[in-house]
C-alpha atoms as a PDB file:
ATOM      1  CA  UNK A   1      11.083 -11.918 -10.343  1.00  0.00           C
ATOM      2  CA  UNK A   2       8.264 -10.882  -7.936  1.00  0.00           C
ATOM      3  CA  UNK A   3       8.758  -8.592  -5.450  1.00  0.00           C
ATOM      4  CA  UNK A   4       6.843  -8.370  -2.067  1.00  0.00           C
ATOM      5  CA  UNK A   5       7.005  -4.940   0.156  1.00  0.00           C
ATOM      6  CA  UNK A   6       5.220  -4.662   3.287  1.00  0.00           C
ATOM      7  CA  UNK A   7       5.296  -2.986   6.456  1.00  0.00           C
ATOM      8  CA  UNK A   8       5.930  -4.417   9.536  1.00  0.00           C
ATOM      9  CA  UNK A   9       2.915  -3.949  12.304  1.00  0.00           C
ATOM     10  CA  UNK A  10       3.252  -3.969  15.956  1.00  0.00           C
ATOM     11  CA  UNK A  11       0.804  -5.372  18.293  1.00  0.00           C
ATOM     12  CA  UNK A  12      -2.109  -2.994  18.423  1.00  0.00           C
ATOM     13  CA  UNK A  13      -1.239  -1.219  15.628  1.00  0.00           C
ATOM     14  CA  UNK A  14      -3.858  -0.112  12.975  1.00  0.00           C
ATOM     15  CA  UNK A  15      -4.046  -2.041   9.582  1.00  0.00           C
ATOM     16  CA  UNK A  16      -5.458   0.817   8.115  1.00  0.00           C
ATOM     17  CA  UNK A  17      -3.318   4.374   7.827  1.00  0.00           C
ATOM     18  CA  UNK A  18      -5.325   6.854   7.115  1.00  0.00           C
ATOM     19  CA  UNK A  19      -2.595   9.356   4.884  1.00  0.00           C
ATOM     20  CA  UNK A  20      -4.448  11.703   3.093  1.00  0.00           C
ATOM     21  CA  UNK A  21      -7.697  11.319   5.359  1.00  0.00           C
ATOM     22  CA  UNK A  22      -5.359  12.532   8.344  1.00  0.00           C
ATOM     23  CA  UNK A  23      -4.547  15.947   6.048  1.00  0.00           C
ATOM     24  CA  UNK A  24      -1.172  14.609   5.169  1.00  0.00           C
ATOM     25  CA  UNK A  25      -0.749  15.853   1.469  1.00  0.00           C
ATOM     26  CA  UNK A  26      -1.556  18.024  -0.497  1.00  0.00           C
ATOM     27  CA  UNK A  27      -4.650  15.761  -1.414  1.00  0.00           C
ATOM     28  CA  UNK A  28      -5.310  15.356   2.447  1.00  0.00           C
ATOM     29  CA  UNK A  29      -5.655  19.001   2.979  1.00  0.00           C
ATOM     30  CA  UNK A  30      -7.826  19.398   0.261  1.00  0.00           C
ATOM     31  CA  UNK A  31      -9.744  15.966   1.486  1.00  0.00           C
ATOM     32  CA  UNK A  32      -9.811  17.795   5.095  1.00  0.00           C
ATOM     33  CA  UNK A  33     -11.574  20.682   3.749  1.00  0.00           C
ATOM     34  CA  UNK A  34     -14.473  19.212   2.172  1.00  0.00           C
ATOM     35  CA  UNK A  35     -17.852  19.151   3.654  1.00  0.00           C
ATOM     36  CA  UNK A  36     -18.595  15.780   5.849  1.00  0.00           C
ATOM     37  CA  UNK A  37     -20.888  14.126   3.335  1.00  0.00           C
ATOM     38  CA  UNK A  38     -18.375  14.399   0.469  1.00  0.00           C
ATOM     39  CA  UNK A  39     -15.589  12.937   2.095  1.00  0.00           C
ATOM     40  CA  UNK A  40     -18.379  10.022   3.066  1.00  0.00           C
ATOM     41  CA  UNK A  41     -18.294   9.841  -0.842  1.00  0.00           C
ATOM     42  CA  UNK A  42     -14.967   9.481  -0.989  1.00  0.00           C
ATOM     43  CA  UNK A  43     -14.651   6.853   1.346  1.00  0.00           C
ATOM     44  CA  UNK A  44     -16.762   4.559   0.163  1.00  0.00           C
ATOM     45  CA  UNK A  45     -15.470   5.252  -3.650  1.00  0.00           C
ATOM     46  CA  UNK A  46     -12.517   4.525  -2.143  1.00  0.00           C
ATOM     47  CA  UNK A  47     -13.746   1.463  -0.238  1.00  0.00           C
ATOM     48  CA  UNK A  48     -15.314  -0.096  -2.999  1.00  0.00           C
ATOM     49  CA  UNK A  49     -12.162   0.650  -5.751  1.00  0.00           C
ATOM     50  CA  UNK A  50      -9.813  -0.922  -3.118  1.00  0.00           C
ATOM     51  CA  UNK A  51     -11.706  -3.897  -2.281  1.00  0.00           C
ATOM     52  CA  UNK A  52     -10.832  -6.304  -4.412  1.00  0.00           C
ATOM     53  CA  UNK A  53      -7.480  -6.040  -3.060  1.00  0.00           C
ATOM     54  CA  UNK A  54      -7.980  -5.725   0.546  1.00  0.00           C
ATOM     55  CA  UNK A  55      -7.014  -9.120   2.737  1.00  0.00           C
ATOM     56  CA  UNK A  56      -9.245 -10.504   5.509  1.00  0.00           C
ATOM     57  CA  UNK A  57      -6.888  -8.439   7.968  1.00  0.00           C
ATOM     58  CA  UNK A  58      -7.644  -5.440   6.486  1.00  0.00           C
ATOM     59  CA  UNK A  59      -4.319  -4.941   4.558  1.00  0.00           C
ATOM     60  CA  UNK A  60      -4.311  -3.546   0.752  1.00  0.00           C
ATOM     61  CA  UNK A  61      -2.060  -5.193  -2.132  1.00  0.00           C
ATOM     62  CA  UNK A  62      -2.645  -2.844  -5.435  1.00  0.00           C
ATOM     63  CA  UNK A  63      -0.955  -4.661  -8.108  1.00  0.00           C
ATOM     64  CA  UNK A  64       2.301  -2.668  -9.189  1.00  0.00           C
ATOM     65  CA  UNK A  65       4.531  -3.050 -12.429  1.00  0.00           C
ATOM     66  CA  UNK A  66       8.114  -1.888 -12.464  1.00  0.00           C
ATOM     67  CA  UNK A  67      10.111  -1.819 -15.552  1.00  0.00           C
ATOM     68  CA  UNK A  68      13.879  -1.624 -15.030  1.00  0.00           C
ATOM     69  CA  UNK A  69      16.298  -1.168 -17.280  1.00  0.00           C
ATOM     70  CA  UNK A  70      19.678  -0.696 -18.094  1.00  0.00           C
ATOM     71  CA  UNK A  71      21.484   1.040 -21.340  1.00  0.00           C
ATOM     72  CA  UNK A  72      25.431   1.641 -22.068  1.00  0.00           C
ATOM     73  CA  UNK A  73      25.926   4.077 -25.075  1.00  0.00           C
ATOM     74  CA  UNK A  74      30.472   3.164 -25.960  1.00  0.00           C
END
């Protein structure tokens, strides 16, 4: 059965969080640190990885899997 999450926006909100580019995370901190032309690297890696799932409004959908599951050992 799919399964749609999303997050509700508010007028004038911004489609795009920036998480680890803000220094939240470990990973952000480390992201933070690094000299201005690397994390220019980054984004664009990141830019171009993502873009085949970013919508016209800017939003992301990376395709997810779940398996649940369910065992009873009598």
């Amino acid at each position: 059965m799919p399964v749609t999450v999303g997050h509700p926006r508010t007028p004038g909100s911004r489609l795009r969080s920036r998480g680890p580019a803000a220094g939240i995370s470990a990973v952000g901190l480390v992201l933070e640190r690094q000299p201005v032309a690397v994390r220019e690297h980054i984004r664009q890696e990141y830019d171009r990885l993502t873009g085949p799932y970013r919508h016209a409004d800017g939003s992301l959908a990376l395709p997810t899997a779940a398996l649940l599951a369910s065992a009873r050992v009598d």
